[in-house]
C-alpha atoms as a PDB file:
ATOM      1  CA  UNK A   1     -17.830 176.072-121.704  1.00  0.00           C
ATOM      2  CA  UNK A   2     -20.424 174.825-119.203  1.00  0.00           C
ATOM      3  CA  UNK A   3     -17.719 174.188-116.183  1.00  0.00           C
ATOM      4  CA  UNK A   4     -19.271 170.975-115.548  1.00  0.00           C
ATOM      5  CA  UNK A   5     -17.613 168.183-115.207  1.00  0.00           C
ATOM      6  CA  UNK A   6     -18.758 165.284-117.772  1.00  0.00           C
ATOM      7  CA  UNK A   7     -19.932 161.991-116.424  1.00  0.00           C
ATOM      8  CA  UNK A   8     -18.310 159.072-118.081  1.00  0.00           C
ATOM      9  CA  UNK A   9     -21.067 158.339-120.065  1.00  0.00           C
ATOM     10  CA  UNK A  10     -20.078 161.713-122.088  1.00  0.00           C
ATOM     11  CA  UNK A  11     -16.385 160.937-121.962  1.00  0.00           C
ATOM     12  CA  UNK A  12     -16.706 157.842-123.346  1.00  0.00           C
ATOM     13  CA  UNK A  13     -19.060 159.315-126.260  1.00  0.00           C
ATOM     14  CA  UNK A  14     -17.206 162.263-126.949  1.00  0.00           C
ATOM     15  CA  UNK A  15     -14.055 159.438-127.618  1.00  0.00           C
ATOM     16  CA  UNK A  16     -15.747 157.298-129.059  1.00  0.00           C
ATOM     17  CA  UNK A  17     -17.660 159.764-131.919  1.00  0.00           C
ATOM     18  CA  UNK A  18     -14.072 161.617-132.615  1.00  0.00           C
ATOM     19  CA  UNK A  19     -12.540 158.558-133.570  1.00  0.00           C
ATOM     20  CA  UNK A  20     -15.317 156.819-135.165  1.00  0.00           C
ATOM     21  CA  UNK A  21     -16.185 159.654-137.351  1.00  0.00           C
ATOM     22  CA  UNK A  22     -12.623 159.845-138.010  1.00  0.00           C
ATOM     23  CA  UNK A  23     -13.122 156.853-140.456  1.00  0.00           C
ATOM     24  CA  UNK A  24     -15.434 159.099-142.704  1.00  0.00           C
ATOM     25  CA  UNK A  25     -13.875 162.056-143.004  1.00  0.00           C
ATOM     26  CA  UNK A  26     -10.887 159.993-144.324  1.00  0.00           C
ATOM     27  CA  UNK A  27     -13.153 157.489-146.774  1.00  0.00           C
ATOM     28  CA  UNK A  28     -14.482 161.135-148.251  1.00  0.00           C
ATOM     29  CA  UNK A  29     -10.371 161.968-148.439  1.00  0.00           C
ATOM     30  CA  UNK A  30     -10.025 158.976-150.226  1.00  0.00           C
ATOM     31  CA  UNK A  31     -12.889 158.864-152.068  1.00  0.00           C
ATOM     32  CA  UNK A  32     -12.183 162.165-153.208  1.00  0.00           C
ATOM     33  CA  UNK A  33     -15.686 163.580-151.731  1.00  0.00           C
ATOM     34  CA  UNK A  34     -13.837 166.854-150.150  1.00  0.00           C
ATOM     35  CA  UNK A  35     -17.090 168.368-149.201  1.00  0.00           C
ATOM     36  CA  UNK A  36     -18.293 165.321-147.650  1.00  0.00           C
ATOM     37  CA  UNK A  37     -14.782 165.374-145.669  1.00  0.00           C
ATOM     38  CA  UNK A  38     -14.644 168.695-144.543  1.00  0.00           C
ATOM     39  CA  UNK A  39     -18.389 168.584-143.283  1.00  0.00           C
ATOM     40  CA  UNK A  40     -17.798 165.336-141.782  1.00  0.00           C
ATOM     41  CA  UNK A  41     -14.938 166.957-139.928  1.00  0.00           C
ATOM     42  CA  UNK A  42     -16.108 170.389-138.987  1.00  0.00           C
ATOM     43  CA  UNK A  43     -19.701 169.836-137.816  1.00  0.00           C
ATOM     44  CA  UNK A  44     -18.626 165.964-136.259  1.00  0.00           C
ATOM     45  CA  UNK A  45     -15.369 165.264-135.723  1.00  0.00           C
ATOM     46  CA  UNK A  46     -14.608 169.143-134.524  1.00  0.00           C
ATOM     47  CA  UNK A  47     -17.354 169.598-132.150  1.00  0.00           C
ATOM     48  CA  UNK A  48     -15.753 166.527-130.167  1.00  0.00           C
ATOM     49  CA  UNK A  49     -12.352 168.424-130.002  1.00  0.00           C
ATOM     50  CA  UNK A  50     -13.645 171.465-129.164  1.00  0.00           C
ATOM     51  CA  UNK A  51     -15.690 169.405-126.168  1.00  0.00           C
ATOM     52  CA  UNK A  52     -12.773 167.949-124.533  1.00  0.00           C
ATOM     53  CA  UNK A  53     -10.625 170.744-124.921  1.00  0.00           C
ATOM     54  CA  UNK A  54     -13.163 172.482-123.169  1.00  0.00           C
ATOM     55  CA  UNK A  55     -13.138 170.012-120.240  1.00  0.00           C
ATOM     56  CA  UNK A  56      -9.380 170.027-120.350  1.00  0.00           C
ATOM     57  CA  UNK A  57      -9.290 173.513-119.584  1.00  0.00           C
ATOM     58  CA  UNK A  58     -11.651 173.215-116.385  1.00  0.00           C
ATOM     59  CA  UNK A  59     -10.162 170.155-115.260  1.00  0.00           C
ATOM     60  CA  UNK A  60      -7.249 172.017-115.201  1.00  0.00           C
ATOM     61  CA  UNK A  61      -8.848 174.561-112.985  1.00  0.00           C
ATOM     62  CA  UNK A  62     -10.798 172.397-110.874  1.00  0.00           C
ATOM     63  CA  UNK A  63     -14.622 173.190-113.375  1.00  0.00           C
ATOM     64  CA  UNK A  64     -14.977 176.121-111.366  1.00  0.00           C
ATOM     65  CA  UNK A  65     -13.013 179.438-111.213  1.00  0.00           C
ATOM     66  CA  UNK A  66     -14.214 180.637-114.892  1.00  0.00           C
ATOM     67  CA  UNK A  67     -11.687 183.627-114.442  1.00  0.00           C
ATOM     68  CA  UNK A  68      -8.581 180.927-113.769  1.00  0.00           C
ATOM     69  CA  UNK A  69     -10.320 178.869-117.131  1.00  0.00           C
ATOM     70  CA  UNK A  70     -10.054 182.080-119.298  1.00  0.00           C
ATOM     71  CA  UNK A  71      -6.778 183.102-118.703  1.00  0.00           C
ATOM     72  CA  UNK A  72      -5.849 179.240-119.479  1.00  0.00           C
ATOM     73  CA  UNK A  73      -7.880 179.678-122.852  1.00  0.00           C
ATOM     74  CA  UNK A  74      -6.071 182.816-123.606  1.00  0.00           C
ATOM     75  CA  UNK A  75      -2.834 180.740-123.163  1.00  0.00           C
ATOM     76  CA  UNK A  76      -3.438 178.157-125.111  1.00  0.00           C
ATOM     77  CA  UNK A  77      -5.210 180.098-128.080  1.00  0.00           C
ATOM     78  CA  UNK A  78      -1.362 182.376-128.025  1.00  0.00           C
ATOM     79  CA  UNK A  79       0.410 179.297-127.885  1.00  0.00           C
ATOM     80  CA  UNK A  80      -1.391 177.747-131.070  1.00  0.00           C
ATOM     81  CA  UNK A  81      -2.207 181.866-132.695  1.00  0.00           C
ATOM     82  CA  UNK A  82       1.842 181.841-132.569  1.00  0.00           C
ATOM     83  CA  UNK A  83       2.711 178.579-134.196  1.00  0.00           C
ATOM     84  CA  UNK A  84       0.184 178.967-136.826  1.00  0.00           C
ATOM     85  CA  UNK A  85       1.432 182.723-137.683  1.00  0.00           C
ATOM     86  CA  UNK A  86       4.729 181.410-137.463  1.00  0.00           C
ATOM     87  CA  UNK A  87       3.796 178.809-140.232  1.00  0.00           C
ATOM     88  CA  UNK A  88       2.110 180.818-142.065  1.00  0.00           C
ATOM     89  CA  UNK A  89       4.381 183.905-142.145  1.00  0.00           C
ATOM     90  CA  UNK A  90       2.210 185.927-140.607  1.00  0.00           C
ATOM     91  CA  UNK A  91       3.063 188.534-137.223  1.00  0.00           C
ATOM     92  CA  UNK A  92       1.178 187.341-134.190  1.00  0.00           C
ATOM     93  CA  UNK A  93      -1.144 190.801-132.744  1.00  0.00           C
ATOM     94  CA  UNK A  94       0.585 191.081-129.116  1.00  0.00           C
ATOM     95  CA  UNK A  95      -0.987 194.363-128.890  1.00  0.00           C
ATOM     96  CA  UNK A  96      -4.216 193.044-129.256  1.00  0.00           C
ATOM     97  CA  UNK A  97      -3.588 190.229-126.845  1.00  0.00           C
ATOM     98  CA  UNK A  98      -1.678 192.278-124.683  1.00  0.00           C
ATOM     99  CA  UNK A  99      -4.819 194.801-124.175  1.00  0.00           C
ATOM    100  CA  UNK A 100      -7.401 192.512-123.171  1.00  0.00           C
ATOM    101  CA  UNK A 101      -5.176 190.595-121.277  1.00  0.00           C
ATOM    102  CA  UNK A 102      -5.138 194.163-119.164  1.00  0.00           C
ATOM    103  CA  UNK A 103      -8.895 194.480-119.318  1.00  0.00           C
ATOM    104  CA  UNK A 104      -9.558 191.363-118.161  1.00  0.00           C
ATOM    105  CA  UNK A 105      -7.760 191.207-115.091  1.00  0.00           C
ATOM    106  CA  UNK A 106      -9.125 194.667-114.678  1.00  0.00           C
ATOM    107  CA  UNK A 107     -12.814 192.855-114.874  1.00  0.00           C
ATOM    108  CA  UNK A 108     -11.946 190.521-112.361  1.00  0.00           C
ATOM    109  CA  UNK A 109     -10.885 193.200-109.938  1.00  0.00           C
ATOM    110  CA  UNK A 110     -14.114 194.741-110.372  1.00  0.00           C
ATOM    111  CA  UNK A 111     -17.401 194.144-108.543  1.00  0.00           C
ATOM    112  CA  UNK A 112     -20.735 195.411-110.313  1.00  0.00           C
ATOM    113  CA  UNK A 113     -24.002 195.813-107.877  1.00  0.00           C
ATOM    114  CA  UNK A 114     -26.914 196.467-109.447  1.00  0.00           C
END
């Protein structure tokens, strides 16, 4: 995440290529070209989504306190990690979360000098 905020310019193109793109991945559904699809939607159509839910998380936190931005990413990747598992059948790793949830805010307690 670069913490910046975007100008409009890049709000408007990051909108406009999601949904635009949008109309190939489903012609390649419909067309039955499944690569096509799912390369038109991972390397296009993705990269948008994962661009504004970056800037959702730092506008959220004001594109500036990185620490406040992970702990919102680590939020919303249990919220969706639980879902998913749920849907899938599969027994979300608390321990896991729950342990680097600890080291983390034991890194942002901590001040390195060199």
């Amino acid at each position: 995440m670069s913490g910046s905020r975007p100008s409009k310019a890049q709000y408007e193109s990051c909108c406009n290529e999601f949904f635009w793109c949008l109309n190939n991945v489903a012609k390649g559904i419909v067309r039955d070209q499944m690569p096509y699809a799912w390369r038109m939607y991972h390397q296009v159509v993705h990269v948008e989504l994962e661009k504004m839910a970056e800037w959702y998380i730092a506008a959220e936190h004001d594109y500036s306190d990185l620490w406040r931005a992970i702990f919102a990413g680590c939020d919303l990747f249990r919220s969706l990690a639980v879902k998913v598992g749920t849907h899938l059948g599969y027994v979300y790793n608390e321990k896991d979360e729950k342990g680097m949830m600890r080291y983390l805010e034991m890194m942002k307690g901590e001040t390195f000098t060199e």
